[in-house]
PDB file of N, CA and C in Angstrom:
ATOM      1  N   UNK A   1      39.968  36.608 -97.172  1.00  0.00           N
ATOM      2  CA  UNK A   1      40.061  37.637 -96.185  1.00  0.00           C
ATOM      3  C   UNK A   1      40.547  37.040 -94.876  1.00  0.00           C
ATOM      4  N   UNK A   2      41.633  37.417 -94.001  1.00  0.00           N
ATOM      5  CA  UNK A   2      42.398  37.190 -93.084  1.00  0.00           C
ATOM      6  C   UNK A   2      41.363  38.076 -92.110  1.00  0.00           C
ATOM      7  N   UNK A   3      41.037  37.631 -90.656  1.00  0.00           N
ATOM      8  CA  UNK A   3      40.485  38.267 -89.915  1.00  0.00           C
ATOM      9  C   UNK A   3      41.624  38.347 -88.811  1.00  0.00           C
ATOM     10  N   UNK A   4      41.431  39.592 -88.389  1.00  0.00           N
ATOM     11  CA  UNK A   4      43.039  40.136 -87.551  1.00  0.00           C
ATOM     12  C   UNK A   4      42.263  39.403 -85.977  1.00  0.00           C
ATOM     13  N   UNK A   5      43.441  39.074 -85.633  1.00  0.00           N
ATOM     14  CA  UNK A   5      43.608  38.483 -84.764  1.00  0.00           C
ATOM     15  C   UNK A   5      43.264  36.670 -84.345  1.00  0.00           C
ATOM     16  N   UNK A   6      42.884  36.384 -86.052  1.00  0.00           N
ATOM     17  CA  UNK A   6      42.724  34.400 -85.682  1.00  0.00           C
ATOM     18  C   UNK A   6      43.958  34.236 -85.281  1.00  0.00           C
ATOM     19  N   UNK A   7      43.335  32.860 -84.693  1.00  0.00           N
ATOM     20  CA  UNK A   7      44.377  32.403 -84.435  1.00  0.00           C
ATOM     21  C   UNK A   7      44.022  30.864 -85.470  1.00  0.00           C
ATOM     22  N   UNK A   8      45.359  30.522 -86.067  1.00  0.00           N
ATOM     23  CA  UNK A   8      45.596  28.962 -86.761  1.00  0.00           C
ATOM     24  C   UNK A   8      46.476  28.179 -86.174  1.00  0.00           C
ATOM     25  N   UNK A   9      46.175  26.940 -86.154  1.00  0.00           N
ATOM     26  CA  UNK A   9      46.833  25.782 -86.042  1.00  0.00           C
ATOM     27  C   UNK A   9      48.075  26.346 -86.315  1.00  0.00           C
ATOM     28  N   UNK A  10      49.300  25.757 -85.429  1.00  0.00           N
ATOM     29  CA  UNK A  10      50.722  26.056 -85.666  1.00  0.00           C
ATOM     30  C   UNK A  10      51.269  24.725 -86.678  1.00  0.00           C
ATOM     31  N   UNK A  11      52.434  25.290 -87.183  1.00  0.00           N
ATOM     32  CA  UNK A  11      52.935  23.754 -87.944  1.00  0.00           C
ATOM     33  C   UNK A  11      53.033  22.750 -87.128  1.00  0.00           C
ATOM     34  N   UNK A  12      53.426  22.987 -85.764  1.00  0.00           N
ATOM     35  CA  UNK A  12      54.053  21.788 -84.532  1.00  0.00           C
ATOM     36  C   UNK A  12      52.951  20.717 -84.483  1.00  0.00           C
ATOM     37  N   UNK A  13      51.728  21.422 -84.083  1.00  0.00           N
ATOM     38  CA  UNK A  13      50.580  20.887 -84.032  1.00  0.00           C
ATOM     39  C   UNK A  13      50.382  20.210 -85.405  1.00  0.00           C
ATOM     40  N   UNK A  14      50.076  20.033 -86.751  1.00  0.00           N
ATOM     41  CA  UNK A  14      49.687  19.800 -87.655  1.00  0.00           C
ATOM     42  C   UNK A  14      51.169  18.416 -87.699  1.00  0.00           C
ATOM     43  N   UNK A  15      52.008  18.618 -87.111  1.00  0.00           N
ATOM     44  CA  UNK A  15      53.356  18.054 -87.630  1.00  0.00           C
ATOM     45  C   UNK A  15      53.250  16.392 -86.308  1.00  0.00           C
ATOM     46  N   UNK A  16      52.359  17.013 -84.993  1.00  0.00           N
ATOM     47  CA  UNK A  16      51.849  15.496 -84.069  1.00  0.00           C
ATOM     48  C   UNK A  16      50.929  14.913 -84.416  1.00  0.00           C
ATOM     49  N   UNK A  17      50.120  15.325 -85.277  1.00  0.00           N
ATOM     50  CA  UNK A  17      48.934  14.407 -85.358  1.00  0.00           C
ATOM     51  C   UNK A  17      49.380  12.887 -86.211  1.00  0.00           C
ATOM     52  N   UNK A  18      50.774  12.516 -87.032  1.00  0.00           N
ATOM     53  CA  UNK A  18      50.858  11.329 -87.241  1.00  0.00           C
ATOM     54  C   UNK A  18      51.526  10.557 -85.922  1.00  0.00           C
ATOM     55  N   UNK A  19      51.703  11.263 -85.185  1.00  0.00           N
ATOM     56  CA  UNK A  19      52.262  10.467 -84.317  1.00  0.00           C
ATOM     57  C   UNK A  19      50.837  10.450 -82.724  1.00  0.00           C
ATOM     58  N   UNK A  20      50.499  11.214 -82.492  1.00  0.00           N
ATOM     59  CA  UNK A  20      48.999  10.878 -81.744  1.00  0.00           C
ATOM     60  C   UNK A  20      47.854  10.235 -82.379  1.00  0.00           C
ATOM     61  N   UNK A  21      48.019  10.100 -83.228  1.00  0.00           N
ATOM     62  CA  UNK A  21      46.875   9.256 -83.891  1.00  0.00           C
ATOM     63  C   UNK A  21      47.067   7.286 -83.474  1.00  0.00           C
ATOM     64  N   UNK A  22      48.875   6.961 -83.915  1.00  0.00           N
ATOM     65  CA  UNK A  22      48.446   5.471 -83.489  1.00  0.00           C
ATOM     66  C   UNK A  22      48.547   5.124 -82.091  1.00  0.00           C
ATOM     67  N   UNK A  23      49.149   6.473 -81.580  1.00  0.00           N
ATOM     68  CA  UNK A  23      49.164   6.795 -80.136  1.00  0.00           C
ATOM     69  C   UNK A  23      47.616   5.919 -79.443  1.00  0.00           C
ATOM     70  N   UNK A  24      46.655   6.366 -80.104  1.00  0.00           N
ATOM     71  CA  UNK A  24      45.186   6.835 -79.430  1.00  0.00           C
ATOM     72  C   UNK A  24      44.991   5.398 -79.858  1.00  0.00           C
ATOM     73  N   UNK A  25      45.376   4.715 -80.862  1.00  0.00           N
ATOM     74  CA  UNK A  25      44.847   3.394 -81.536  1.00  0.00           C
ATOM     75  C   UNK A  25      45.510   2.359 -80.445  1.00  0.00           C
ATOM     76  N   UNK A  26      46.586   2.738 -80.269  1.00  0.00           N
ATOM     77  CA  UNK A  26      47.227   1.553 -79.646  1.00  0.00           C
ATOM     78  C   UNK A  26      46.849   1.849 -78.010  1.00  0.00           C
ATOM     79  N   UNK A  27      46.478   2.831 -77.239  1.00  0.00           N
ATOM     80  CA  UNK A  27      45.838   2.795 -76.287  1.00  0.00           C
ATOM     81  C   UNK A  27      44.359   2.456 -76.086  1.00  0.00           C
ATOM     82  N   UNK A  28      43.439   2.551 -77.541  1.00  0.00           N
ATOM     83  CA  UNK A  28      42.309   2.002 -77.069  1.00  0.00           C
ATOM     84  C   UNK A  28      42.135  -0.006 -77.395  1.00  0.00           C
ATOM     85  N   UNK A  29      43.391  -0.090 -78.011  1.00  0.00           N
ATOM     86  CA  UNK A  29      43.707  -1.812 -78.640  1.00  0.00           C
ATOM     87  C   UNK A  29      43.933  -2.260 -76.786  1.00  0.00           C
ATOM     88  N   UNK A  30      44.814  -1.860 -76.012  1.00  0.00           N
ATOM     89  CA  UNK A  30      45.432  -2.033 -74.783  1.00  0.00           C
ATOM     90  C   UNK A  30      43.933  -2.346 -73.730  1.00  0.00           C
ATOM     91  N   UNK A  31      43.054  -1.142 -74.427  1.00  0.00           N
ATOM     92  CA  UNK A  31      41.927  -1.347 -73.344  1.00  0.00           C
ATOM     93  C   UNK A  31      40.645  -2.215 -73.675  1.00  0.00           C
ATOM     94  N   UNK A  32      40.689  -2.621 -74.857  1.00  0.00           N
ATOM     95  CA  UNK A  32      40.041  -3.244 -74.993  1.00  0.00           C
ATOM     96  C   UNK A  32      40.324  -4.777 -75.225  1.00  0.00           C
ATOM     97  N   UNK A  33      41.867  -5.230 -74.725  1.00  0.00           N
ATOM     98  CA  UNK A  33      42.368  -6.297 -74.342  1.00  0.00           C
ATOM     99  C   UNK A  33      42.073  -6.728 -72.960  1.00  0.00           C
ATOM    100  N   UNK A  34      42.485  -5.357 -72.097  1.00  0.00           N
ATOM    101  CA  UNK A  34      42.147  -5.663 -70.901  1.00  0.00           C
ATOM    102  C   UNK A  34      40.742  -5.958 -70.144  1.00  0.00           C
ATOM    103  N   UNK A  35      40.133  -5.101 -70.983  1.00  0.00           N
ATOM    104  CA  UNK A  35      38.604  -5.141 -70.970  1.00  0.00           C
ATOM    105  C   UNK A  35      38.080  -6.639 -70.885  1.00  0.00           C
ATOM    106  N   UNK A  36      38.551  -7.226 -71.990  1.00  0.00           N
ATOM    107  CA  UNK A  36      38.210  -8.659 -72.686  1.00  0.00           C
ATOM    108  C   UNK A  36      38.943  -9.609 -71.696  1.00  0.00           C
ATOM    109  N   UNK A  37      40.283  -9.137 -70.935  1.00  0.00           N
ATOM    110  CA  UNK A  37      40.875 -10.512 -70.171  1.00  0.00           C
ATOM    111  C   UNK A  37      40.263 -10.289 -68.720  1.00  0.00           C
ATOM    112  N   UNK A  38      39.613  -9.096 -68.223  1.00  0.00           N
ATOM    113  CA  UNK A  38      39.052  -9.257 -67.226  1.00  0.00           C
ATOM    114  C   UNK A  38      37.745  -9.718 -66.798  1.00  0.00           C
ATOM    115  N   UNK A  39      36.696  -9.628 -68.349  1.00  0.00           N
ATOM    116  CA  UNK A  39      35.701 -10.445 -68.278  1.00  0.00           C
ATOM    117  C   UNK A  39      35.471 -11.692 -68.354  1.00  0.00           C
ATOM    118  N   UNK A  40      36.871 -12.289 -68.562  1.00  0.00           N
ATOM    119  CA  UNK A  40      36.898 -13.730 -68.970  1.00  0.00           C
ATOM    120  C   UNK A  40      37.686 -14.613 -67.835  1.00  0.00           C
ATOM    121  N   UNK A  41      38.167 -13.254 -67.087  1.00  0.00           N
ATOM    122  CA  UNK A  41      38.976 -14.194 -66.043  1.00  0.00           C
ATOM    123  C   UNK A  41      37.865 -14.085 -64.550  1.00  0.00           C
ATOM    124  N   UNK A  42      36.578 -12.970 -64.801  1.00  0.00           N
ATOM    125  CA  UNK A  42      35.190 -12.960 -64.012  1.00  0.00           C
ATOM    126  C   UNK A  42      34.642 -14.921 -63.826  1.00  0.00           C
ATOM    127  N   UNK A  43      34.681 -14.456 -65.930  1.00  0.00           N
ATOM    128  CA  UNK A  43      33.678 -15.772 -66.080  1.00  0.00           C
ATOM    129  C   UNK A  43      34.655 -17.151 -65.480  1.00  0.00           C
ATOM    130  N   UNK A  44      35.480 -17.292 -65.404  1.00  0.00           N
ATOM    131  CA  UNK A  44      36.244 -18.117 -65.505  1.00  0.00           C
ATOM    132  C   UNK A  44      36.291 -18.590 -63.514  1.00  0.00           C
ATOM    133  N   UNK A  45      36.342 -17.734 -62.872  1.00  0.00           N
ATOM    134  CA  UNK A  45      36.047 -17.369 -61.457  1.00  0.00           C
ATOM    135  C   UNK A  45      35.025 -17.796 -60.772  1.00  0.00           C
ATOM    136  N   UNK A  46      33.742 -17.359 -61.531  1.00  0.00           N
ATOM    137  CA  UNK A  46      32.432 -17.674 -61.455  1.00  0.00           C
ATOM    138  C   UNK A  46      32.128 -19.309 -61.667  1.00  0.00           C
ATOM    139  N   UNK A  47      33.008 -19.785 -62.824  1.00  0.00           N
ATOM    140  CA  UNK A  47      32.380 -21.527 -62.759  1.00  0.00           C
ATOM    141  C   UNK A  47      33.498 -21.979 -62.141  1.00  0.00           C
ATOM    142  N   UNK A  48      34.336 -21.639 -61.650  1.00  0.00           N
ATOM    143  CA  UNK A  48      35.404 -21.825 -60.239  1.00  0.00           C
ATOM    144  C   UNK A  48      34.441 -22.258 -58.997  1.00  0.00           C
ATOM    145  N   UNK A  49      33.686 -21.246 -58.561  1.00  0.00           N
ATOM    146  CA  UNK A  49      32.709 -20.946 -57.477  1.00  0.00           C
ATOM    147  C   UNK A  49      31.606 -21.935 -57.410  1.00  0.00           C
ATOM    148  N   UNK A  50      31.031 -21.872 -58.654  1.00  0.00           N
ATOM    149  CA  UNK A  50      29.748 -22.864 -58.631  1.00  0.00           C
ATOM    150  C   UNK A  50      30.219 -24.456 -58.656  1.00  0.00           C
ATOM    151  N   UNK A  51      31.328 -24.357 -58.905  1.00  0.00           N
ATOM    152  CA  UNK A  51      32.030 -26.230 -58.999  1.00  0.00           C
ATOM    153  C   UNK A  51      32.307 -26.688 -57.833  1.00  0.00           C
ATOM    154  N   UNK A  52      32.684 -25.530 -56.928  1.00  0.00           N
ATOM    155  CA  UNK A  52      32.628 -25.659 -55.728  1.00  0.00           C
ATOM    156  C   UNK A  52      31.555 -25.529 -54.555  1.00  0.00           C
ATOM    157  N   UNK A  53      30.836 -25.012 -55.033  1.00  0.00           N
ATOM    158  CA  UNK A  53      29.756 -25.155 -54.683  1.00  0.00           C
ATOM    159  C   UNK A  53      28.924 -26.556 -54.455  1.00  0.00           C
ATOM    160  N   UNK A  54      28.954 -26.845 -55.877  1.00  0.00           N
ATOM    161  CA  UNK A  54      28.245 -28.447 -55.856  1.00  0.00           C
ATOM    162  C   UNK A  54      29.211 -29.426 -55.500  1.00  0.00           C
ATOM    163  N   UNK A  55      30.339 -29.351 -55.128  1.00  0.00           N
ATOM    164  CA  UNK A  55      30.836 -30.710 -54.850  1.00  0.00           C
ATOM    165  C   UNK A  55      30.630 -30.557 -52.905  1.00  0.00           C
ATOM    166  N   UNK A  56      30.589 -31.598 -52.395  1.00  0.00           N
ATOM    167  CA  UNK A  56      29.785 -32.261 -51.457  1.00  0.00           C
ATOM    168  C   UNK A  56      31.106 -31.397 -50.421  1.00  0.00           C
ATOM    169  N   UNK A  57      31.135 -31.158 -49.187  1.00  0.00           N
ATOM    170  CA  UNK A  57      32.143 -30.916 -48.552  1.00  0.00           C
ATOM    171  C   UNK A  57      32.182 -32.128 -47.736  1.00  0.00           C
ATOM    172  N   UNK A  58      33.533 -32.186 -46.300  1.00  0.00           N
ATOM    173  CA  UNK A  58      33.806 -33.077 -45.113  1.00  0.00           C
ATOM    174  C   UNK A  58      32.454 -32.587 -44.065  1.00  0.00           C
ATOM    175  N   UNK A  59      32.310 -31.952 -44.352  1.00  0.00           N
ATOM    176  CA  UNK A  59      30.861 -31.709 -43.179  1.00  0.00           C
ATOM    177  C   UNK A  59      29.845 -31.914 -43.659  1.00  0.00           C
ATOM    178  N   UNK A  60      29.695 -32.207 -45.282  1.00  0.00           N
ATOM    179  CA  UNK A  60      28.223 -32.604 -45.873  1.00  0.00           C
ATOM    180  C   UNK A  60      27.981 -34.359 -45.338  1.00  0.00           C
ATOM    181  N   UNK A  61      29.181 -34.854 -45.221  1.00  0.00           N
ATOM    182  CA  UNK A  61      29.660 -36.185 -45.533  1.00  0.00           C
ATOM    183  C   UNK A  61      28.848 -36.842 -44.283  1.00  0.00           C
ATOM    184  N   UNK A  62      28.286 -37.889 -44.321  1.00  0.00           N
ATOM    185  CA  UNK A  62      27.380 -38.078 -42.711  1.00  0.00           C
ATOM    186  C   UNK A  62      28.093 -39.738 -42.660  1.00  0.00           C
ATOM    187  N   UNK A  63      29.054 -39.991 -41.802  1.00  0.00           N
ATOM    188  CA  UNK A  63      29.743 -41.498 -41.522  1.00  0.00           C
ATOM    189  C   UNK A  63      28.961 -42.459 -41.006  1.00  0.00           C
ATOM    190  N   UNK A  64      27.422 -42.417 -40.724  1.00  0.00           N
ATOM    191  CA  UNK A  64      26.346 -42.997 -40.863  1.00  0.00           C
ATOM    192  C   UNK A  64      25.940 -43.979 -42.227  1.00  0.00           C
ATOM    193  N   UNK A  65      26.011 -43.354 -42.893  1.00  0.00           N
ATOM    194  CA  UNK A  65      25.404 -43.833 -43.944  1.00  0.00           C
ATOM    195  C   UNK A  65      26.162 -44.785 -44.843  1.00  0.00           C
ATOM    196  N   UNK A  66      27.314 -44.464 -44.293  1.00  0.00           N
ATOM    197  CA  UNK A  66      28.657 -45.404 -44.929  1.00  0.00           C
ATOM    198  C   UNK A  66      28.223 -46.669 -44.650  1.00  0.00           C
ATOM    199  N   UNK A  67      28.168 -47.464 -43.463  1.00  0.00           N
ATOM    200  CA  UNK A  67      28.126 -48.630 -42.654  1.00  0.00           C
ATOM    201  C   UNK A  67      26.563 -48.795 -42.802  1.00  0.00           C
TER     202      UNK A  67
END
């Protein structure tokens, strides 16, 4: 039984879904690259910071202690 007035999916529609589908794959591959190179270029930043941290600076340096 046809109920007057459905509405169905058009062919057009039924005819994109092979092509939005690797659409959606290859945009969530993109984000979850970027995802992954920005947490690593955090971490990577972070033991940047702390290396610098511990190494001694010209103002830690006391020319006392040399002599």
């Amino acid at each position: 039984m046809i109920l007057a007035g459905a509405l169905y999916a058009h062919h057009a529609a039924l005819l994109a879904i092979p092509a939005l589908v690797p659409a959606v794959v290859v945009v969530g591959v993109v984000l979850h690259i970027a995802r992954k190179d920005r947490r690593e270029e955090r971490e990577e930043r972070e033991i940047i910071e702390r290396a610098f941290e511990d190494t001694p600076t010209d103002s830690d340096h006391d020319p006392k202690k040399d002599t």
